[in-house]
C-alpha atoms as a PDB file:
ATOM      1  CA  UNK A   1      23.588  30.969 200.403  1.00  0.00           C
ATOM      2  CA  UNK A   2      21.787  32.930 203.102  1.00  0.00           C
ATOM      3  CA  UNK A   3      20.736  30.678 205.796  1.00  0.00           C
ATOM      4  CA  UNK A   4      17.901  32.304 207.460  1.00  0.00           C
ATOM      5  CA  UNK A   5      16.507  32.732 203.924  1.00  0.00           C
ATOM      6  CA  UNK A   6      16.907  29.059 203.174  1.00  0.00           C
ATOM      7  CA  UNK A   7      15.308  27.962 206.523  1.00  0.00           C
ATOM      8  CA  UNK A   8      12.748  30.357 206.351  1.00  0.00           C
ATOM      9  CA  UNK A   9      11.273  28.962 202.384  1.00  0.00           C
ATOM     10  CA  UNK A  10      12.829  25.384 203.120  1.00  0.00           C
ATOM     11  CA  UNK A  11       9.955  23.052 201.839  1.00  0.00           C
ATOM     12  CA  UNK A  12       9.946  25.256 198.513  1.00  0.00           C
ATOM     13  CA  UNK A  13      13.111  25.403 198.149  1.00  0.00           C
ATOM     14  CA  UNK A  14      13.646  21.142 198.504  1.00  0.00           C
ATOM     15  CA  UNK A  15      11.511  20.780 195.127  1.00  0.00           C
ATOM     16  CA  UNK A  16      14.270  23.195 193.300  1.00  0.00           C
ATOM     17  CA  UNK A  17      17.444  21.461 194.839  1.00  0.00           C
ATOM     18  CA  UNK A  18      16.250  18.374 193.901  1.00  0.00           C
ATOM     19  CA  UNK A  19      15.668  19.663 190.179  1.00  0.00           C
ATOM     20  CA  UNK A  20      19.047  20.756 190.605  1.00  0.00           C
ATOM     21  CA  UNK A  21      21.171  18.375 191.867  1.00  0.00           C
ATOM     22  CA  UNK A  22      18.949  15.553 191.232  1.00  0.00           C
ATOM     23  CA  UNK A  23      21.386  12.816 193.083  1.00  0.00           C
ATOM     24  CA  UNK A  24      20.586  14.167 196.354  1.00  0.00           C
ATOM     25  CA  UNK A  25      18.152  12.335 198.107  1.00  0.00           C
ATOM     26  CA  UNK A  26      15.032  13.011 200.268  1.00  0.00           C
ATOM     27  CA  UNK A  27      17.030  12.020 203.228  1.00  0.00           C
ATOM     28  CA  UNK A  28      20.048  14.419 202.835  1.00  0.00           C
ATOM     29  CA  UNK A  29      17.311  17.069 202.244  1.00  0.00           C
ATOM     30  CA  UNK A  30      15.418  16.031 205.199  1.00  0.00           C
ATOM     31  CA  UNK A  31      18.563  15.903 207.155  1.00  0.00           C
ATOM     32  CA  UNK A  32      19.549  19.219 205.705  1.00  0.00           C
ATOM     33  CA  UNK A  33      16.563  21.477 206.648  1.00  0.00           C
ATOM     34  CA  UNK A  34      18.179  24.350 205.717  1.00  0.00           C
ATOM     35  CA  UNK A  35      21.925  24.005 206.719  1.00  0.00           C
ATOM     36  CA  UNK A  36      24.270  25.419 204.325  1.00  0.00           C
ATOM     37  CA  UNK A  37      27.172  24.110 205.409  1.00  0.00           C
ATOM     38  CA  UNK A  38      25.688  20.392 205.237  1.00  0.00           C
ATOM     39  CA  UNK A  39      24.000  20.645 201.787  1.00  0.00           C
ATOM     40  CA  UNK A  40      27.498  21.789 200.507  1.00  0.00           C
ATOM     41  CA  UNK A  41      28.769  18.828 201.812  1.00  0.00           C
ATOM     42  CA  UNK A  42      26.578  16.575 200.601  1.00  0.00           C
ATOM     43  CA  UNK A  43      26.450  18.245 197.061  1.00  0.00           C
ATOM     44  CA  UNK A  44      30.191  17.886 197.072  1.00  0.00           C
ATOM     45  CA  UNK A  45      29.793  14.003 198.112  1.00  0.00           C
ATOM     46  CA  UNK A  46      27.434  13.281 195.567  1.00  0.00           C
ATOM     47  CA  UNK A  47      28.742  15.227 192.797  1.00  0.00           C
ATOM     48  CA  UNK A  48      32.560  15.093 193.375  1.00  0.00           C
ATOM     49  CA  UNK A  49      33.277  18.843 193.695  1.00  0.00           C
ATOM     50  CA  UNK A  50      35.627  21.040 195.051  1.00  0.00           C
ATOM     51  CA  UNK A  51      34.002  22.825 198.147  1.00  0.00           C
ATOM     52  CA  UNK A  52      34.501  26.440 195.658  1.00  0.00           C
ATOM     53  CA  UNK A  53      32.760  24.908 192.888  1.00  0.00           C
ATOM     54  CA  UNK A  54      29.779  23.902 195.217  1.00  0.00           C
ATOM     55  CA  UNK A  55      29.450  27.486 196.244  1.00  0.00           C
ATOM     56  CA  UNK A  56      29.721  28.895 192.828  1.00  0.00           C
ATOM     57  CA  UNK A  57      26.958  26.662 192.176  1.00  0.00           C
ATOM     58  CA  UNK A  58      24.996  27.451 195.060  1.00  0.00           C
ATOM     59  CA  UNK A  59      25.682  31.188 194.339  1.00  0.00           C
ATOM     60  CA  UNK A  60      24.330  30.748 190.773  1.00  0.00           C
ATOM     61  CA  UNK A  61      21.301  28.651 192.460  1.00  0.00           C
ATOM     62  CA  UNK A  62      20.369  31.850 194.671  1.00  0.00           C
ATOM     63  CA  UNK A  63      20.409  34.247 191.730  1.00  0.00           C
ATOM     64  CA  UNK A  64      18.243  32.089 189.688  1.00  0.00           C
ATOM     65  CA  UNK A  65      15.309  31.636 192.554  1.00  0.00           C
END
């Protein structure tokens, strides 16, 4: 995902991740503010996924804002 766009919209953007991956919590969002590289991570924790399936997910995510 772009990262300037993601820091730039993050408190919109935290009600639609959420939707999303629904078993990340307000902390890891919080903690996230708009780092790519650590909301990866933590979808990829939560969820079990390889690193490329996160960001084909992510990808997907971005098209569908």
């Amino acid at each position: 995902m772009n990262e300037d766009r993601i820091k730039g919209q993050w408190k919109q953007l935290k009600g639609k991740l959420k939707a999303r991956w629904g078993e990340l919590t307000d902390d890891d969002l919080d903690v996230a503010q708009g780092d790519a590289q650590y909301l990866s991570g933590k979808i990829q924790e939560r969820y079990g996924l390889t690193k490329d399936e996160v960001q084909k997910q992510l990808k997907e995510f971005e098209r569908d804002l």
